[in-house]
C-alpha atoms as a PDB file:
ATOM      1  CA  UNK A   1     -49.338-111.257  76.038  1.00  0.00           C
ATOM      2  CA  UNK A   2     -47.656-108.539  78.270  1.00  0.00           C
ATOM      3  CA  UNK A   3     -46.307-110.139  81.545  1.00  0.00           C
ATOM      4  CA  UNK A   4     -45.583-107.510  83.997  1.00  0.00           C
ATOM      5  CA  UNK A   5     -42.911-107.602  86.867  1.00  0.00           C
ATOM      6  CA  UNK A   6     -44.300-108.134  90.086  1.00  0.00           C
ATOM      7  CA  UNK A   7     -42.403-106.354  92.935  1.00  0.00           C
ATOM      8  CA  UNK A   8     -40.831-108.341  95.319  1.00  0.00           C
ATOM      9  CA  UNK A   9     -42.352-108.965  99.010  1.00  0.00           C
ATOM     10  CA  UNK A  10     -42.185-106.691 101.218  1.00  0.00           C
ATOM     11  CA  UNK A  11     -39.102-108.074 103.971  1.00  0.00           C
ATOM     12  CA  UNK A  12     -39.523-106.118 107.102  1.00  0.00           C
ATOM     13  CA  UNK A  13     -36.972-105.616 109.800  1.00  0.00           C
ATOM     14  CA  UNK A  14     -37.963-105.451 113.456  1.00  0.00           C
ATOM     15  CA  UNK A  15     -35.416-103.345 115.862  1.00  0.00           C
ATOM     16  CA  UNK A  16     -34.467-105.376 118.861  1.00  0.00           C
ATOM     17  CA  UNK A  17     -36.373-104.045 122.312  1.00  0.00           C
ATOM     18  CA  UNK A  18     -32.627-104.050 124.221  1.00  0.00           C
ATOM     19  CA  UNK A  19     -32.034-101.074 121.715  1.00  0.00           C
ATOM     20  CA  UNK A  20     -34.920 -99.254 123.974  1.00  0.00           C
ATOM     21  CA  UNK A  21     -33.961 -99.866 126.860  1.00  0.00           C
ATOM     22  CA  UNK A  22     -33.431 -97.147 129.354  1.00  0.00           C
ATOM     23  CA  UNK A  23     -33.795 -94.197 127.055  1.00  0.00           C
ATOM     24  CA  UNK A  24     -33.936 -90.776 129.538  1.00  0.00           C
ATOM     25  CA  UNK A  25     -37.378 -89.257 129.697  1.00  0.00           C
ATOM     26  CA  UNK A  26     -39.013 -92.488 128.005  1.00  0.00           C
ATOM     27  CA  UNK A  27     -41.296 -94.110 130.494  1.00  0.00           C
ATOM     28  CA  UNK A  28     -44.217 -95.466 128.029  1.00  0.00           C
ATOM     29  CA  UNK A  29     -45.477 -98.781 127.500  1.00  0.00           C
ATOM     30  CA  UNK A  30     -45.019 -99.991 124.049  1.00  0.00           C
ATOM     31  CA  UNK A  31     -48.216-100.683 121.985  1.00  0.00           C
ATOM     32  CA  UNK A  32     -48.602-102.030 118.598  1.00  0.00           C
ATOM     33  CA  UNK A  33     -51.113-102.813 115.855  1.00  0.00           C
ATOM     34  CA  UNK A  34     -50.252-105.044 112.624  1.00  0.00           C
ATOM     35  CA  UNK A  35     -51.424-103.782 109.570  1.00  0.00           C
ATOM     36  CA  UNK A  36     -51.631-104.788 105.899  1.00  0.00           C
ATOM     37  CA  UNK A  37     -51.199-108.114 104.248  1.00  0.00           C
ATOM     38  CA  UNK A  38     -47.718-108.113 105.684  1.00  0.00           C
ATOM     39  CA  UNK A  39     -48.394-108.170 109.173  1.00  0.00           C
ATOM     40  CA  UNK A  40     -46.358-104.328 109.484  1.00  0.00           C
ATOM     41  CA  UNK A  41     -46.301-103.649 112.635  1.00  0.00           C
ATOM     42  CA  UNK A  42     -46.407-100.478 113.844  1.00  0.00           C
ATOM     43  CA  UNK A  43     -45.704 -98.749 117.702  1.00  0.00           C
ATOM     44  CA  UNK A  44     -47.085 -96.317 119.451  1.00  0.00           C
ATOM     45  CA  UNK A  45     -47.732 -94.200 122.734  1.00  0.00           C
ATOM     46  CA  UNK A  46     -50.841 -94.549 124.675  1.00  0.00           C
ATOM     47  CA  UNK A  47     -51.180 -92.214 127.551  1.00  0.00           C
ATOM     48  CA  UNK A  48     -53.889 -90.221 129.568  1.00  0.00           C
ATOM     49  CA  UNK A  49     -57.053 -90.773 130.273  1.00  0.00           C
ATOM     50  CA  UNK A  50     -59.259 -93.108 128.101  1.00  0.00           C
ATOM     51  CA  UNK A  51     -62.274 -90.598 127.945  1.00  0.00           C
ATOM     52  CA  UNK A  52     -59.729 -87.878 127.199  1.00  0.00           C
ATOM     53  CA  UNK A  53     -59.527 -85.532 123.931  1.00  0.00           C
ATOM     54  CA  UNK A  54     -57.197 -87.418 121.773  1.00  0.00           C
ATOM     55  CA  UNK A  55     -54.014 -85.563 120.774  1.00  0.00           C
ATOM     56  CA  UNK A  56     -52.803 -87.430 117.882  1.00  0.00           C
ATOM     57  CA  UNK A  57     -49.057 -86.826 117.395  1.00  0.00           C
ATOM     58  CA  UNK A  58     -46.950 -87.548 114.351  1.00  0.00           C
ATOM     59  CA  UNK A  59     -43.300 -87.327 114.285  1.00  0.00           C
ATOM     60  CA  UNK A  60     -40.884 -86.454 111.222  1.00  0.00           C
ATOM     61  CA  UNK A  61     -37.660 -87.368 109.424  1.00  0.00           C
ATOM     62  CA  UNK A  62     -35.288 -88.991 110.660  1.00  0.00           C
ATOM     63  CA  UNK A  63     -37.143 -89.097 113.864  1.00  0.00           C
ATOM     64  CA  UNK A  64     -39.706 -91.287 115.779  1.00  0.00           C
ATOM     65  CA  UNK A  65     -42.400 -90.739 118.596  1.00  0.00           C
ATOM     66  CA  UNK A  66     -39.419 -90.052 121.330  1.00  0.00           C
ATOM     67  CA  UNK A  67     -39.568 -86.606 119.337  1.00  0.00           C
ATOM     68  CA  UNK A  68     -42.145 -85.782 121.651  1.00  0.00           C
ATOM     69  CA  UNK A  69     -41.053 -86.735 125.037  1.00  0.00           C
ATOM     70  CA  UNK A  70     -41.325 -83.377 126.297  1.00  0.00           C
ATOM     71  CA  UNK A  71     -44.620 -82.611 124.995  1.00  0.00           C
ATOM     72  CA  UNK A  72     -46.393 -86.297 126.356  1.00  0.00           C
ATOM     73  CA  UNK A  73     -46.301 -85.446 130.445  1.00  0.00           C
ATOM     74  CA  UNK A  74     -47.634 -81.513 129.802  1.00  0.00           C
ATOM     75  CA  UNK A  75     -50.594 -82.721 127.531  1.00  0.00           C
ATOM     76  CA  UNK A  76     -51.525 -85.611 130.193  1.00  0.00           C
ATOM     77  CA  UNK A  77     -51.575 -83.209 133.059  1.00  0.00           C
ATOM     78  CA  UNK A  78     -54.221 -81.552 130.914  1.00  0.00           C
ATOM     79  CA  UNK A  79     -56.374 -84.384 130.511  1.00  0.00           C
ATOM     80  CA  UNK A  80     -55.868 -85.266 127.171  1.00  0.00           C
ATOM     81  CA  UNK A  81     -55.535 -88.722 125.608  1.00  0.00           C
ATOM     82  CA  UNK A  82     -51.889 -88.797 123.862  1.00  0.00           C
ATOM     83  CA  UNK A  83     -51.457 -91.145 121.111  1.00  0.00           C
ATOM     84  CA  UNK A  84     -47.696 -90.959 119.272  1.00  0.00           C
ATOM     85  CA  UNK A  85     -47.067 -93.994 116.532  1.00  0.00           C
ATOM     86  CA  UNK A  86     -43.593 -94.155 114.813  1.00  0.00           C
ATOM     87  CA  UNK A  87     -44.239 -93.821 111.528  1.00  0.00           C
ATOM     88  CA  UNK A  88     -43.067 -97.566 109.256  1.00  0.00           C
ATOM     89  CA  UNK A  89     -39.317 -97.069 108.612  1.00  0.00           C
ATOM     90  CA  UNK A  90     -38.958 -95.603 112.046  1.00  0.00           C
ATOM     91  CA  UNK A  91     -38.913 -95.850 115.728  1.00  0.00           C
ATOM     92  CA  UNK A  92     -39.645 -99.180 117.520  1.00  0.00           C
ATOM     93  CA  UNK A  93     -42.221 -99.957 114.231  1.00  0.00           C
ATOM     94  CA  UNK A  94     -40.869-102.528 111.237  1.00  0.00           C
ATOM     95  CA  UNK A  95     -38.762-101.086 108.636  1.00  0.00           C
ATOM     96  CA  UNK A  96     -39.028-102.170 105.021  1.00  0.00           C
ATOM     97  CA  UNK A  97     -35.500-103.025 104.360  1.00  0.00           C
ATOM     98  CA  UNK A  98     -35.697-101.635 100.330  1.00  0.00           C
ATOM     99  CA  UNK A  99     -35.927 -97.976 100.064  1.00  0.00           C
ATOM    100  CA  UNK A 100     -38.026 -98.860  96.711  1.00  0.00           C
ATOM    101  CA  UNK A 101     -40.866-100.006  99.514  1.00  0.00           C
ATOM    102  CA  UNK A 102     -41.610 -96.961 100.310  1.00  0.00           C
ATOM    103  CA  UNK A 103     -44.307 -94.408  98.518  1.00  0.00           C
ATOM    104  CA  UNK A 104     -45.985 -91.723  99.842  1.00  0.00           C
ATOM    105  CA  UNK A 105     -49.104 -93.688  99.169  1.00  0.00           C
ATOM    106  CA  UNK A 106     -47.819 -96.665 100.637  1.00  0.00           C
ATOM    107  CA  UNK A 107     -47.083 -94.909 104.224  1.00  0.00           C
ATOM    108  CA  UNK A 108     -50.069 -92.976 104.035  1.00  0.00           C
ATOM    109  CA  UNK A 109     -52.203 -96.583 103.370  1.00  0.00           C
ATOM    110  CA  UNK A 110     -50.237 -97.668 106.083  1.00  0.00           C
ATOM    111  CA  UNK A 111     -51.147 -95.524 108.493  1.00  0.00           C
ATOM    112  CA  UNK A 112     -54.731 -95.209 107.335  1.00  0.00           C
ATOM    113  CA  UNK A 113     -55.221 -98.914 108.363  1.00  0.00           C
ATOM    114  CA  UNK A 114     -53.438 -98.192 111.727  1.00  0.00           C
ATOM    115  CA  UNK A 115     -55.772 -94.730 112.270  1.00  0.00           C
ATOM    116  CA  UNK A 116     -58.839 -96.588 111.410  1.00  0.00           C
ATOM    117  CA  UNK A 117     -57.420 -99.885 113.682  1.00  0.00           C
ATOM    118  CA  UNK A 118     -57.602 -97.965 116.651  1.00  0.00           C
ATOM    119  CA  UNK A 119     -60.893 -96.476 115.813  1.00  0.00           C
ATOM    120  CA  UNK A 120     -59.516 -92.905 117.254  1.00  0.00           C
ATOM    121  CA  UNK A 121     -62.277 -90.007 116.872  1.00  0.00           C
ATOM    122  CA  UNK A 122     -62.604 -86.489 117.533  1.00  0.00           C
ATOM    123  CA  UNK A 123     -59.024 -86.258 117.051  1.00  0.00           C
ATOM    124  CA  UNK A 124     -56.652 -83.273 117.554  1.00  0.00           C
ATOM    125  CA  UNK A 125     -54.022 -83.617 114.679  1.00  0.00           C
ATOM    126  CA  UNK A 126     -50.105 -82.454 115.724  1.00  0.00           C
ATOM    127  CA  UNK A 127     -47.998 -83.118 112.403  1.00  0.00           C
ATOM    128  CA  UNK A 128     -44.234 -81.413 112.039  1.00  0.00           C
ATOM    129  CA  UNK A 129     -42.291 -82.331 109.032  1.00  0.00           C
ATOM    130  CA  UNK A 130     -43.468 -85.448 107.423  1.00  0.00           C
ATOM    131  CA  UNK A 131     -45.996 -85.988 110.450  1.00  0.00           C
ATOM    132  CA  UNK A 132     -47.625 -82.929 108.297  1.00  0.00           C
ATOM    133  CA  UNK A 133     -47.310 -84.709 104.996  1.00  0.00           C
ATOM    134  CA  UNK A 134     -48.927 -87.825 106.448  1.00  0.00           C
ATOM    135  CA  UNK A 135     -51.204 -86.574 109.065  1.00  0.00           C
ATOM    136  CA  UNK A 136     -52.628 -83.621 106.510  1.00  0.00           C
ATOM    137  CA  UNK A 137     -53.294 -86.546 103.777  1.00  0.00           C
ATOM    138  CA  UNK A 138     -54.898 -89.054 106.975  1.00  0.00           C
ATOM    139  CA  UNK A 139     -57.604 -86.218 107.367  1.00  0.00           C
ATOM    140  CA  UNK A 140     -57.967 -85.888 103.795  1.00  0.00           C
ATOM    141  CA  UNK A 141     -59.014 -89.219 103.802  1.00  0.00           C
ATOM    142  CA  UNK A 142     -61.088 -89.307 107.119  1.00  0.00           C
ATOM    143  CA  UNK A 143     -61.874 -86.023 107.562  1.00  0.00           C
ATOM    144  CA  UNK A 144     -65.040 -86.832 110.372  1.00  0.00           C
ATOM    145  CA  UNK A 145     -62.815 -88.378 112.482  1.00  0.00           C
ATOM    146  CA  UNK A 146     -60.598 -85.216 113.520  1.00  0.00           C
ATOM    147  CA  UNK A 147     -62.122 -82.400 115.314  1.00  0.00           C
ATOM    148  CA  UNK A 148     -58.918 -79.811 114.732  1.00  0.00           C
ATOM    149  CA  UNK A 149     -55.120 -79.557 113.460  1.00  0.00           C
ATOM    150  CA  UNK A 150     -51.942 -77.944 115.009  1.00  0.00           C
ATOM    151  CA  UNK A 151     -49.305 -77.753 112.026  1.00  0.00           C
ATOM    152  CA  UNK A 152     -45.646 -77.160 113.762  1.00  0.00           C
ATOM    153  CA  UNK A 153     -43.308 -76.754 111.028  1.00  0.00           C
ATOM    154  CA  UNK A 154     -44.758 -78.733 107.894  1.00  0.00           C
ATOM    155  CA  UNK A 155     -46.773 -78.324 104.580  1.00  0.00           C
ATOM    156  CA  UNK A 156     -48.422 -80.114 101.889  1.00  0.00           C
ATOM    157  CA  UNK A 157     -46.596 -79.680  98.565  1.00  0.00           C
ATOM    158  CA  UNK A 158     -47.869 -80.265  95.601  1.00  0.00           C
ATOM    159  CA  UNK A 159     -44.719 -79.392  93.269  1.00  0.00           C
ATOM    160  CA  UNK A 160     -46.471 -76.662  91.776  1.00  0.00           C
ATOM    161  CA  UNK A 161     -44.538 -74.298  93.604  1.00  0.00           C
ATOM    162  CA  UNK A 162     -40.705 -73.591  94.598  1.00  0.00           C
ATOM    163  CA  UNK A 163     -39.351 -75.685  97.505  1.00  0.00           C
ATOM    164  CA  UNK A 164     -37.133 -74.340 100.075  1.00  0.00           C
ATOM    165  CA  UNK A 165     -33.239 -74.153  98.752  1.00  0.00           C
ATOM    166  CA  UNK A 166     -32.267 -75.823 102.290  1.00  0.00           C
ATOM    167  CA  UNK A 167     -34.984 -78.801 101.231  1.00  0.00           C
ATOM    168  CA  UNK A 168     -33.321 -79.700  98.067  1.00  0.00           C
ATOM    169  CA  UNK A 169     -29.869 -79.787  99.722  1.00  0.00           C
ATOM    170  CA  UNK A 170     -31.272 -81.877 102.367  1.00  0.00           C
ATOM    171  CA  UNK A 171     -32.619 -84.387  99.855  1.00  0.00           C
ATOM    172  CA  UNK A 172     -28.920 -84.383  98.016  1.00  0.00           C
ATOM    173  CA  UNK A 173     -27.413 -85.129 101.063  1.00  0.00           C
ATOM    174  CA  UNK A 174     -30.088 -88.259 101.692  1.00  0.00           C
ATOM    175  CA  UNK A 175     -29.400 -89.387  98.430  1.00  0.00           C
ATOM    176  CA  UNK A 176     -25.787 -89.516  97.859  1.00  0.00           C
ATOM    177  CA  UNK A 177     -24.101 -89.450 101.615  1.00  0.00           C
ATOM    178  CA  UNK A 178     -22.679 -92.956 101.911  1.00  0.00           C
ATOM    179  CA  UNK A 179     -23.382 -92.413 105.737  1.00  0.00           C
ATOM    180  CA  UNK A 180     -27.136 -91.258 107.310  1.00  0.00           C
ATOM    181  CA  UNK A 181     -25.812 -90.167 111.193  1.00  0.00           C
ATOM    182  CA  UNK A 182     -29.234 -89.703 112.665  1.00  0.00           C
ATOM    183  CA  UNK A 183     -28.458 -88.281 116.005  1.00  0.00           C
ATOM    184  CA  UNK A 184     -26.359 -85.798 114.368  1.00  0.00           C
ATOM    185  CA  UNK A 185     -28.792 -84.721 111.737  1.00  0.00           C
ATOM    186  CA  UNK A 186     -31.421 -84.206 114.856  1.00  0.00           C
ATOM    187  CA  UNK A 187     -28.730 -82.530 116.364  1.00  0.00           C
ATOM    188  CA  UNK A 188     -28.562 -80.020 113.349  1.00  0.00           C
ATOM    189  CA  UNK A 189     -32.059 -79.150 113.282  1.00  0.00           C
ATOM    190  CA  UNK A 190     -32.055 -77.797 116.873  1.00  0.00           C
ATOM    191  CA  UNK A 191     -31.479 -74.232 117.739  1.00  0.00           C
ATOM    192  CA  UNK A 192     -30.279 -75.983 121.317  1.00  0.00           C
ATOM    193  CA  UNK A 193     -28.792 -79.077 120.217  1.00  0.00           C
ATOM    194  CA  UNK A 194     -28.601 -82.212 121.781  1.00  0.00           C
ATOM    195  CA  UNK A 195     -26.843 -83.875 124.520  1.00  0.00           C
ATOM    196  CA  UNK A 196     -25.604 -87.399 124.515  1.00  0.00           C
ATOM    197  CA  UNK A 197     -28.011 -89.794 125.528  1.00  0.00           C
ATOM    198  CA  UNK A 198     -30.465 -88.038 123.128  1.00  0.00           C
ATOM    199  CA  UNK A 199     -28.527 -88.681 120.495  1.00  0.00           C
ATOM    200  CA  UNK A 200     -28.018 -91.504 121.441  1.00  0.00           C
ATOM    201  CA  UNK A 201     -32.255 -92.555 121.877  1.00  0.00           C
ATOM    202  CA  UNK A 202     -32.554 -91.049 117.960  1.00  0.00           C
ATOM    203  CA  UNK A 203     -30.024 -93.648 116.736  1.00  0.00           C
ATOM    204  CA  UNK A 204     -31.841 -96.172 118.625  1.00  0.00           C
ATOM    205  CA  UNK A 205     -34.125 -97.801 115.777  1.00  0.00           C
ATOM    206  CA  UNK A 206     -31.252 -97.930 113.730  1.00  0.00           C
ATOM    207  CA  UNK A 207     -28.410-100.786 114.260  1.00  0.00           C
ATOM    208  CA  UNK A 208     -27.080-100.957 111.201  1.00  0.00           C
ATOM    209  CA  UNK A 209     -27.220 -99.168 107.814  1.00  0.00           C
ATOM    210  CA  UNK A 210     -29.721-102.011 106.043  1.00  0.00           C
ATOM    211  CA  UNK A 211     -32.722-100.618 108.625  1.00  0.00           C
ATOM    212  CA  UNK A 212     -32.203 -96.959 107.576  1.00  0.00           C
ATOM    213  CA  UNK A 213     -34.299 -97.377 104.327  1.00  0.00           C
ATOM    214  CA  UNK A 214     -37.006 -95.287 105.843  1.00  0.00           C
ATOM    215  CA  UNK A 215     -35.034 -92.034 106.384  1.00  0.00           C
ATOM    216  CA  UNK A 216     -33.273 -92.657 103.154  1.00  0.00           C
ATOM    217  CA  UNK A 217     -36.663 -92.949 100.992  1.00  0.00           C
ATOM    218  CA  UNK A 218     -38.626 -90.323 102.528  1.00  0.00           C
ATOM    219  CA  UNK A 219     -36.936 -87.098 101.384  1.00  0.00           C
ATOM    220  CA  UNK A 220     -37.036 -88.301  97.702  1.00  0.00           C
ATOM    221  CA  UNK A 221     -40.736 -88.640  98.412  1.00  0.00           C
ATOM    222  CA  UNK A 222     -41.653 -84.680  98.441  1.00  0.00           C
ATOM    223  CA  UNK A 223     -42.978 -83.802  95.398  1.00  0.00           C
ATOM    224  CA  UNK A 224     -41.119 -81.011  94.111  1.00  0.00           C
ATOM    225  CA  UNK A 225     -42.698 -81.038  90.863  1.00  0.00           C
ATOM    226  CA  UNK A 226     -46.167 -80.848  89.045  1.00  0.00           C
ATOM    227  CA  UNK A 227     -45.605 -84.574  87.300  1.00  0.00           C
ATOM    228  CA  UNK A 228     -44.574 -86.408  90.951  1.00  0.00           C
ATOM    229  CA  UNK A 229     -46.727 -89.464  91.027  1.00  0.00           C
ATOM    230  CA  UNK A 230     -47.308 -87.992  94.468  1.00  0.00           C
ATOM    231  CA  UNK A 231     -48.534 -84.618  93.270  1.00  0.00           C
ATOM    232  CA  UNK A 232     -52.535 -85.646  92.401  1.00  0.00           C
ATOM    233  CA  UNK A 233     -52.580 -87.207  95.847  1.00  0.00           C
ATOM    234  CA  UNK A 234     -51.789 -83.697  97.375  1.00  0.00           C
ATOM    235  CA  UNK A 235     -54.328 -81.737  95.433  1.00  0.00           C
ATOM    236  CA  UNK A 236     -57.158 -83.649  96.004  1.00  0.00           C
ATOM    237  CA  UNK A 237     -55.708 -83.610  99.750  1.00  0.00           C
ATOM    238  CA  UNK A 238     -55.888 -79.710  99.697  1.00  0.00           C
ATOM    239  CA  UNK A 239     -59.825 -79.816  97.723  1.00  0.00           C
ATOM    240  CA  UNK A 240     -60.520 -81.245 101.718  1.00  0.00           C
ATOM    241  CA  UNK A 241     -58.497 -78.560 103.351  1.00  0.00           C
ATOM    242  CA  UNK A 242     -59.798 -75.491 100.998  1.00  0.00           C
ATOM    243  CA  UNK A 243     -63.086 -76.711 102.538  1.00  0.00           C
ATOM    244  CA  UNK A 244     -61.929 -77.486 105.677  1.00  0.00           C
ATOM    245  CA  UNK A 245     -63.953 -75.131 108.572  1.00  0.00           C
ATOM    246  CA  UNK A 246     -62.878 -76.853 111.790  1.00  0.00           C
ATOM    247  CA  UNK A 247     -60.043 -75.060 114.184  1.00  0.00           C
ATOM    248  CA  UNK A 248     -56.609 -75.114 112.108  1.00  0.00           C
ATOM    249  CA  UNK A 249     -53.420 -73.716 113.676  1.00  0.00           C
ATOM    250  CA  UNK A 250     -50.223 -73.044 112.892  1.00  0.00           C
ATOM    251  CA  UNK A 251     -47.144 -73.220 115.211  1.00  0.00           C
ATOM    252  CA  UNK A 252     -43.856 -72.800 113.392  1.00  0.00           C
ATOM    253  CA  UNK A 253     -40.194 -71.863 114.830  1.00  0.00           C
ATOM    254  CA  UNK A 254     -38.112 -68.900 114.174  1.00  0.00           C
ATOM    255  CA  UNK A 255     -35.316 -70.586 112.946  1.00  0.00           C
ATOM    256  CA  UNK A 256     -36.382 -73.292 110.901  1.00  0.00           C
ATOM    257  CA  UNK A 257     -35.547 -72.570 107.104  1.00  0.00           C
ATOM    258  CA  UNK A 258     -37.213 -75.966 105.852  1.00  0.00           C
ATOM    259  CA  UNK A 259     -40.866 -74.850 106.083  1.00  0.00           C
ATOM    260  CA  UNK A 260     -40.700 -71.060 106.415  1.00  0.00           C
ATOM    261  CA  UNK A 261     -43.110 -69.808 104.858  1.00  0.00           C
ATOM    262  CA  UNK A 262     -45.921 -72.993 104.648  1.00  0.00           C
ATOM    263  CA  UNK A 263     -48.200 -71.559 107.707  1.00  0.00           C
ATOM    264  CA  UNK A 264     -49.049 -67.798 105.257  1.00  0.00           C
ATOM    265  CA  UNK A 265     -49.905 -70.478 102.552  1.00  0.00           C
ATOM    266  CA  UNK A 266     -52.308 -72.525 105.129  1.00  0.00           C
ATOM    267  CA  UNK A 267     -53.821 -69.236 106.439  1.00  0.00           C
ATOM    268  CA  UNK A 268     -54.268 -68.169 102.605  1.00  0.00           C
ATOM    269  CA  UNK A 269     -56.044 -71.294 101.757  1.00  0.00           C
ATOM    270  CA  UNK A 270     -57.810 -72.974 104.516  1.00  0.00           C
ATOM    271  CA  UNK A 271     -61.171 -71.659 106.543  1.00  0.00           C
ATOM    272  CA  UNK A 272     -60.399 -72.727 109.433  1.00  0.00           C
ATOM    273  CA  UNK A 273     -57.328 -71.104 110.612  1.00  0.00           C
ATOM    274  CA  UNK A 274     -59.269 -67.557 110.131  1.00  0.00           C
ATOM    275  CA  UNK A 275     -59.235 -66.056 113.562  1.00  0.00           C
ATOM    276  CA  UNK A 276     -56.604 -68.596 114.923  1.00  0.00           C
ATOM    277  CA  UNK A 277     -53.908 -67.349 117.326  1.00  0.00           C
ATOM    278  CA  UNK A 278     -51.394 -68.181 114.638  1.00  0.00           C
ATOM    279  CA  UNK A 279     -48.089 -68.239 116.587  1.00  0.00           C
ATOM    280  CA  UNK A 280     -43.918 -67.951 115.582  1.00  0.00           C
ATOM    281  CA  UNK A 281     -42.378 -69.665 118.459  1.00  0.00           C
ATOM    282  CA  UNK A 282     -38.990 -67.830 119.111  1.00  0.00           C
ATOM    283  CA  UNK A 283     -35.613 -69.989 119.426  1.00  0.00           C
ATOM    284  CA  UNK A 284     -37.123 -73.140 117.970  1.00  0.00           C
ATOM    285  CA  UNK A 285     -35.549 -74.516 114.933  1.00  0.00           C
ATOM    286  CA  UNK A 286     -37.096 -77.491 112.725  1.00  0.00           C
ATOM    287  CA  UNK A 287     -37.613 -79.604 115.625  1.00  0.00           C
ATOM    288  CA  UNK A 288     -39.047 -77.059 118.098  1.00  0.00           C
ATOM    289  CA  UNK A 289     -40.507 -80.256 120.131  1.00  0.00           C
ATOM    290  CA  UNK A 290     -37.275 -80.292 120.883  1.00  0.00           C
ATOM    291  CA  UNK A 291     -36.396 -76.638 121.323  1.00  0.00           C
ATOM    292  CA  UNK A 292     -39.618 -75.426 122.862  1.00  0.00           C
ATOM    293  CA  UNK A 293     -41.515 -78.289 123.641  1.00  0.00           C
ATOM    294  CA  UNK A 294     -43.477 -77.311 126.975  1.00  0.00           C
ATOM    295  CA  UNK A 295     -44.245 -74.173 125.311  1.00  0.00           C
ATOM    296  CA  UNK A 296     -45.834 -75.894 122.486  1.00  0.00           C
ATOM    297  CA  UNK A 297     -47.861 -78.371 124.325  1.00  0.00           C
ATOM    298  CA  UNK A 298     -49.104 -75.410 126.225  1.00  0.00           C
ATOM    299  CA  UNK A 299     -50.173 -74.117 122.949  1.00  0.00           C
ATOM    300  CA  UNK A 300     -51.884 -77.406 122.208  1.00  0.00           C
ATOM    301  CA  UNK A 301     -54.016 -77.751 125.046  1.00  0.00           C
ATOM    302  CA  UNK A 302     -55.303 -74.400 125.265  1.00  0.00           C
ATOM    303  CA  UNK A 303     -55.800 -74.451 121.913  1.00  0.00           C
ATOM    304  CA  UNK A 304     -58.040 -77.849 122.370  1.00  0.00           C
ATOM    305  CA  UNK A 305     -59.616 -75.947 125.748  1.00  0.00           C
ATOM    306  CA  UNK A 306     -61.086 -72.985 123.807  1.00  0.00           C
ATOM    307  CA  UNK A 307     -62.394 -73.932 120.576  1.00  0.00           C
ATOM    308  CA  UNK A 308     -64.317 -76.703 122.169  1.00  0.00           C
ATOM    309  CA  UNK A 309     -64.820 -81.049 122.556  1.00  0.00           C
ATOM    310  CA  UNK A 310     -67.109 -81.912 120.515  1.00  0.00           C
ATOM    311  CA  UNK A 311     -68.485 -85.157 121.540  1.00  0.00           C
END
């Protein structure tokens, strides 16, 4: 008789609210949904009109929904619905304290439950670093409830192909740094950089190094090579987008050297970014929300305006 190891249970960590408190440009209303048999709980942002198009927007590494403060008030005054979760591991939502309780799989399940929780629809997909690795594999999965995408500096590896060189030093530095400074590292991938109290609102969800498990697991969660566990996942992800005929655009910055490159491969491959105003947005690094993010969320909604609501 074989007698297998069963993983330990999952021990989440919940961020105190006082670490929120009074963040600059943060006005929201927190919102949360448990999922899972572990009662996860993840946050997010509500905002705009109920009967609005819903702008689904999902934030990266190391970073949470606060990413997007700039973005939230432009897309409101457009109408739109705005919904912006913090991905498990991240933000205001629990963090598994073990980095070995996170798989791509896991988060995606994760946020499949919360996606499907909320019963959004007709869904405008935003998804920048691993909001694109998540968000791309979401629609894989429900691919009637999302009307378009808007890919801002993100892909979909597979590890059949050569990642970036700036990637794999990136994931080094995750892996062996005995520190993870978050606010700095946000800093870094801004062409502007970052003034205090923004820093300051990105090291937020993170009081002490046993709740940074999240940013530490999800670099080493890229596949970057054909035999990742990860790697059929992503495939059968991109049979969905090689058929996928809907509005697709991408949005990537200048001066980002993480993704370069990912938006010819999503114009190669998927239908429906053929006859997309594809667009390089100039002095925006990895996190152009950051950089340029009026100008993007001007992108969004007229993006959403002329290729139609369906309803």
């Amino acid at each position: 008789m074989i007698r297998r190891r069963l993983p330990p249970p999952l021990e989440l960590l919940r961020t105190s609210e006082a670490r929120f408190a009074d963040l600059p440009d943060w006005p929201y209303a927190p919102r949360y949904q448990e999922v899972g048999d572990e009662a996860l709980r993840i946050h997010y942002v509500d905002e705009g009109p109920r009967d609005g198009d819903v702008v689904l927007l999902l934030h990266g590494e190391p970073t949470w929904s606060y990413l997007y403060r700039k973005m939230i008030p432009v897309l409101v005054a457009h109408g739109l619905r705005v919904v912006a979760p913090d991905l498990p591991g991240f933000g205001r939502s629990d963090k598994p304290r073990r980095v070995a309780d996170f798989t791509y799989a896991r988060l995606v399940g994760w946020m499949l439950q919360w996606l499907t929780a909320l019963d959004l629809r007709e869904i405008t997909l935003v998804g920048q670093d691993w909001g694109a690795l998540t968000g791309l594999r979401l629609l894989a999965e429900e691919p009637r409830r999302f009307a378009r995408v808007v890919i801002a500096n993100g892909g979909l590896p597979t590890g059949d192909h050569a990642t970036a060189p700036a990637f794999h030093l990136w994931r080094s530095f995750v892996r062996w740094s005995p520190v993870l400074p978050v606010g700095r590292i946000v800093t870094l991938g801004c062409a502007r950089g970052l003034d205090r109290r923004a820093r300051a609102a990105y090291e937020a969800p993170f009081p002490g190094r046993r709740y940074l498990a999240g940013p530490r697991a999800l670099p080493g969660l890229v596949p970057v090579s054909p035999r990742d566990p990860a790697a059929p996942d992503q495939r059968r992800a991109w049979d969905v987008l090689k058929r996928w005929g809907k509005p697709f655009l991408c949005a990537f910055g200048d001066k980002d050297p993480m993704t370069r490159g990912a938006d010819r491969v999503f114009c190669k491959l998927v239908p429906g970014t053929q006859g997309q105003p594809h667009t390089t947005i100039q002095g925006a690094g990895h996190f152009l929300q950051e950089d340029r993010g009026p100008e993007l969320a001007e992108l969004i909604a007229g993006f959403v305006a002329t290729t139609g609501a369906p309803r």
